[in-house]
C-alpha atoms as a PDB file:
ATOM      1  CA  UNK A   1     -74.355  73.245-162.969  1.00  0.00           C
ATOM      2  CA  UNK A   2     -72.862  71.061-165.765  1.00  0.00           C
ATOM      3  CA  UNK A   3     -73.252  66.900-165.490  1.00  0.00           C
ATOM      4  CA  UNK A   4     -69.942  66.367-163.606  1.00  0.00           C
ATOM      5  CA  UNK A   5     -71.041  68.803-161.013  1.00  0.00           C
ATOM      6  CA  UNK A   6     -73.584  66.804-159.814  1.00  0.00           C
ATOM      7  CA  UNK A   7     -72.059  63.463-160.270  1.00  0.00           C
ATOM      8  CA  UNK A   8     -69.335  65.182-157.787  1.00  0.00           C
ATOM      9  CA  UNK A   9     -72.151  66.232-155.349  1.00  0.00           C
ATOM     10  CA  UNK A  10     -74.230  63.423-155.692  1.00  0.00           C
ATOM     11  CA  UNK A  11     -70.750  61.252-154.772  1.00  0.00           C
ATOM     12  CA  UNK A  12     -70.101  64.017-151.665  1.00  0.00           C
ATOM     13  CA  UNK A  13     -73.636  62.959-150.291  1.00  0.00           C
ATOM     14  CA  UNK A  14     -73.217  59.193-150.821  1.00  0.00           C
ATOM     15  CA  UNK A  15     -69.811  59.886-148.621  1.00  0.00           C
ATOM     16  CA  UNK A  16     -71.218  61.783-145.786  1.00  0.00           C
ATOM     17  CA  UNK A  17     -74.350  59.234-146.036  1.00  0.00           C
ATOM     18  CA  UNK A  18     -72.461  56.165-145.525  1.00  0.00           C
ATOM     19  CA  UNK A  19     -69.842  58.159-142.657  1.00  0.00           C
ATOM     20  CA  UNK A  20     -73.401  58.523-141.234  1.00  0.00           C
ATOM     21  CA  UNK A  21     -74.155  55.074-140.780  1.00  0.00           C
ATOM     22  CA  UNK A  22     -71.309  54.367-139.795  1.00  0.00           C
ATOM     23  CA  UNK A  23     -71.178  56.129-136.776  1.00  0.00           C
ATOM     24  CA  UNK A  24     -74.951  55.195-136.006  1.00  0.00           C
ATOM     25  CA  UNK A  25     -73.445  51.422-136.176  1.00  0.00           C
ATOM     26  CA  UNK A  26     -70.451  52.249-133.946  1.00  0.00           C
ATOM     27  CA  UNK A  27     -72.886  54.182-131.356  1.00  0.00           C
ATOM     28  CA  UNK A  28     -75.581  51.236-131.358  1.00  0.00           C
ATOM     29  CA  UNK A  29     -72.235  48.750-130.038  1.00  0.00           C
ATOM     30  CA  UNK A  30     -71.116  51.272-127.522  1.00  0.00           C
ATOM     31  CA  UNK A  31     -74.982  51.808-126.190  1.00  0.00           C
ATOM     32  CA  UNK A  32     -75.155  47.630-126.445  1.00  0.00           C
ATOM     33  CA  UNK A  33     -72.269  47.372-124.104  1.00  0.00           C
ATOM     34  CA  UNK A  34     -73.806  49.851-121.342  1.00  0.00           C
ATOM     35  CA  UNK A  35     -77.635  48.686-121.096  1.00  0.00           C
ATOM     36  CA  UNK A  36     -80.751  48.262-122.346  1.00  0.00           C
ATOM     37  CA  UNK A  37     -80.248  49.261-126.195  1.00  0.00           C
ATOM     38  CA  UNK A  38     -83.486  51.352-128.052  1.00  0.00           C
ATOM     39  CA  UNK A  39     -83.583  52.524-131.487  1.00  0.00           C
ATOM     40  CA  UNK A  40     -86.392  54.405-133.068  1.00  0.00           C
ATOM     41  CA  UNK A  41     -86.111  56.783-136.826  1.00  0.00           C
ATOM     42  CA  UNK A  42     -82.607  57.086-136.274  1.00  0.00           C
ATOM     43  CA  UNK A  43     -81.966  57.820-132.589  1.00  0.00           C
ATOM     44  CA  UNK A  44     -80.447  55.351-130.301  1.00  0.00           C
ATOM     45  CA  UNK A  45     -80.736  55.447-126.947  1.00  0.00           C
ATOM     46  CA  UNK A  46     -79.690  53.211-123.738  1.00  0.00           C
ATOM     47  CA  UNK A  47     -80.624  52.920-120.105  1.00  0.00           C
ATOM     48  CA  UNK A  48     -77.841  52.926-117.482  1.00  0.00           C
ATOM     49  CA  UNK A  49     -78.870  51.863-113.792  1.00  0.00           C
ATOM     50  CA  UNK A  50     -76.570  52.418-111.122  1.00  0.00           C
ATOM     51  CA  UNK A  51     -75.177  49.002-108.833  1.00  0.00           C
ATOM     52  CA  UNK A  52     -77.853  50.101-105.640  1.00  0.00           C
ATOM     53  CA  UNK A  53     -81.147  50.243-108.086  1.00  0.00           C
ATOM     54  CA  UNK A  54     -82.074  54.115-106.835  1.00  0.00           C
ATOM     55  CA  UNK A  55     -81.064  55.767-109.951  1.00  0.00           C
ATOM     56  CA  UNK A  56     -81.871  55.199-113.561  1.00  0.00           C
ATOM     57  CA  UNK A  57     -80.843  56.994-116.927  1.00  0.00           C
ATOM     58  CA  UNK A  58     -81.613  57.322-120.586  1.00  0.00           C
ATOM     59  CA  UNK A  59     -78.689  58.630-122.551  1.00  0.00           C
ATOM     60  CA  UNK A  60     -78.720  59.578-125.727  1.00  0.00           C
ATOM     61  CA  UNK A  61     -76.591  57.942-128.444  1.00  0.00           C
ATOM     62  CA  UNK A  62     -76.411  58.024-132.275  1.00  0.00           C
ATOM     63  CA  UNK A  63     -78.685  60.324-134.206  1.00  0.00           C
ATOM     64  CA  UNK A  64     -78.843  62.897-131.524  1.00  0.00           C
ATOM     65  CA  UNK A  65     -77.171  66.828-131.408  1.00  0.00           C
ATOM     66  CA  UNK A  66     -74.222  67.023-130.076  1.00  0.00           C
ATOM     67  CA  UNK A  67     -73.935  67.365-126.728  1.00  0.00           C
ATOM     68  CA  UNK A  68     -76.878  66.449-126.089  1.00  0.00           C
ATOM     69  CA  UNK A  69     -76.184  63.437-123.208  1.00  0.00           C
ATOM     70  CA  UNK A  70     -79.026  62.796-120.304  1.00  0.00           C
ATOM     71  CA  UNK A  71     -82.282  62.856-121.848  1.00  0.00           C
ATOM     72  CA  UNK A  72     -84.052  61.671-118.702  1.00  0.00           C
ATOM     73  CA  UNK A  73     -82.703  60.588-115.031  1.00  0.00           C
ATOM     74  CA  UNK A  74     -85.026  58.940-112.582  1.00  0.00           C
ATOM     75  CA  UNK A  75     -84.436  58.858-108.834  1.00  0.00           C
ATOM     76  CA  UNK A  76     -86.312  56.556-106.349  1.00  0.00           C
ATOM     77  CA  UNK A  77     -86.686  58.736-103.227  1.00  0.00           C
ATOM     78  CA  UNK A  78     -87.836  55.777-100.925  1.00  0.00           C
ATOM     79  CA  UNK A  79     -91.784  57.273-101.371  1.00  0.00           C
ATOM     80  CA  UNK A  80     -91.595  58.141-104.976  1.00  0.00           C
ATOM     81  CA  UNK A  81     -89.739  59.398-107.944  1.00  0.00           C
ATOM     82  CA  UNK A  82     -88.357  62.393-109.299  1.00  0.00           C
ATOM     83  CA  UNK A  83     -88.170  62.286-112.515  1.00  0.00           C
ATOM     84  CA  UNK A  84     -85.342  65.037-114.147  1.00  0.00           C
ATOM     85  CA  UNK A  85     -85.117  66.338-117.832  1.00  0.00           C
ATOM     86  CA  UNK A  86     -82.654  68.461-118.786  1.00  0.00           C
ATOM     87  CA  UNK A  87     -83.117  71.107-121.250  1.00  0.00           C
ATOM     88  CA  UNK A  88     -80.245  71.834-123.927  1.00  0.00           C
ATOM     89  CA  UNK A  89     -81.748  74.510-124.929  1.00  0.00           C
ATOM     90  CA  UNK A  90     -81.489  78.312-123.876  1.00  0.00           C
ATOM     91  CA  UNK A  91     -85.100  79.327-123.953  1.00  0.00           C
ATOM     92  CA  UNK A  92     -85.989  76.338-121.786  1.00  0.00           C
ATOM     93  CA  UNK A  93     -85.336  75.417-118.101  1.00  0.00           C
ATOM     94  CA  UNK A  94     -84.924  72.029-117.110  1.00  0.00           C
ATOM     95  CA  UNK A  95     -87.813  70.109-115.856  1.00  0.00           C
ATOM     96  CA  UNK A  96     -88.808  67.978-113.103  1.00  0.00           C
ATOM     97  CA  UNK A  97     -91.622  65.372-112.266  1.00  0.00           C
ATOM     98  CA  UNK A  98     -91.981  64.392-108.371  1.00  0.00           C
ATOM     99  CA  UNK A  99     -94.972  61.677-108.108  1.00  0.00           C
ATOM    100  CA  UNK A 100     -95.275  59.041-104.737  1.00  0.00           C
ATOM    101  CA  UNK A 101     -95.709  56.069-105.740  1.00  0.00           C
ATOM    102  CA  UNK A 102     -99.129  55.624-106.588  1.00  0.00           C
ATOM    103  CA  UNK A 103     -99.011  58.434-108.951  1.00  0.00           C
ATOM    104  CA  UNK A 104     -96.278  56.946-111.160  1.00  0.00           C
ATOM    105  CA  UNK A 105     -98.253  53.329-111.076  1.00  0.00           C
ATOM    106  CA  UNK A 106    -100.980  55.385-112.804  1.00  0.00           C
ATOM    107  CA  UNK A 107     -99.028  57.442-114.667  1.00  0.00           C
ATOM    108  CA  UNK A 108     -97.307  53.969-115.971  1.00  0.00           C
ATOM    109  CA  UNK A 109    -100.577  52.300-116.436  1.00  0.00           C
ATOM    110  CA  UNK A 110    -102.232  55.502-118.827  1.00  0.00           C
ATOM    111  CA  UNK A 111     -98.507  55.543-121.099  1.00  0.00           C
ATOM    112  CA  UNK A 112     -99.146  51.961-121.790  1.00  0.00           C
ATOM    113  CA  UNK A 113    -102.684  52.021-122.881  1.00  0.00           C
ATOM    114  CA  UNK A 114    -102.040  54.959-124.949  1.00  0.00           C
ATOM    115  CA  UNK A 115     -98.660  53.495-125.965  1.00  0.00           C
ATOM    116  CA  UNK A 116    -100.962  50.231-126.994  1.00  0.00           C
ATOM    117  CA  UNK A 117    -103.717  52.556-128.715  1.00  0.00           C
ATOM    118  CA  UNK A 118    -101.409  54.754-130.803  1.00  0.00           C
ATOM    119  CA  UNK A 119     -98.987  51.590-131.997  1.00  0.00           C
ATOM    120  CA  UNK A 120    -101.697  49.495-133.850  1.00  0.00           C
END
């Protein structure tokens, strides 16, 4: 591969690189516009709750496959949650989580300490 070869693919990556970041920009507006906005290495994400307060979502923005939409949808059963995570994958099934509420308070109260621990 001769100099201008690589000057050509170097300038291909710098294109796709900045069409990249692009989109990630666009997607972080349109997930700004629907909810609570999250953004970690890349990956943007937003939760969507529904008008009664039953049902909440995490959808998946920029920086994810596509087609890859719901990562996580959490329903208030009047005694609990189910919790629902669908798989996009073909070797996988989807997977639930059904905890009363009790169980999710100290589900909620272990994520945080470990969240706390692991984030120093």
């Amino acid at each position: 591969m001769n100099e201008s070869q690589i000057l050509a693919l170097w300038r291909k990556h710098m294109a796709v690189l900045a069409f990249s970041r692009e989109l990630l920009e666009e997607s972080k507006k349109e997930s700004a516009e629907n909810g609570e906005v999250f953004e970690e290495d890349g990956m943007v994400e937003r939760i969507i709750d529904d008008d009664e307060g039953d049902s909440y979502v995490l959808k998946a923005g920029g920086g994810y496959t596509p087609g890859v939409d719901t990562l996580c949808e959490i329903t208030d059963t009047g005694n609990g949650y189910i919790a629902y995570f669908p798989s996009y994958s073909s070797t996988m099934q989807d997977n639930y989580i059904c905890m009363d509420y009790s169980e999710a308070d100290y589900l909620r109260k272990l994520l945080a300490y470990i969240h706390k621990r692991t984030s120093k």
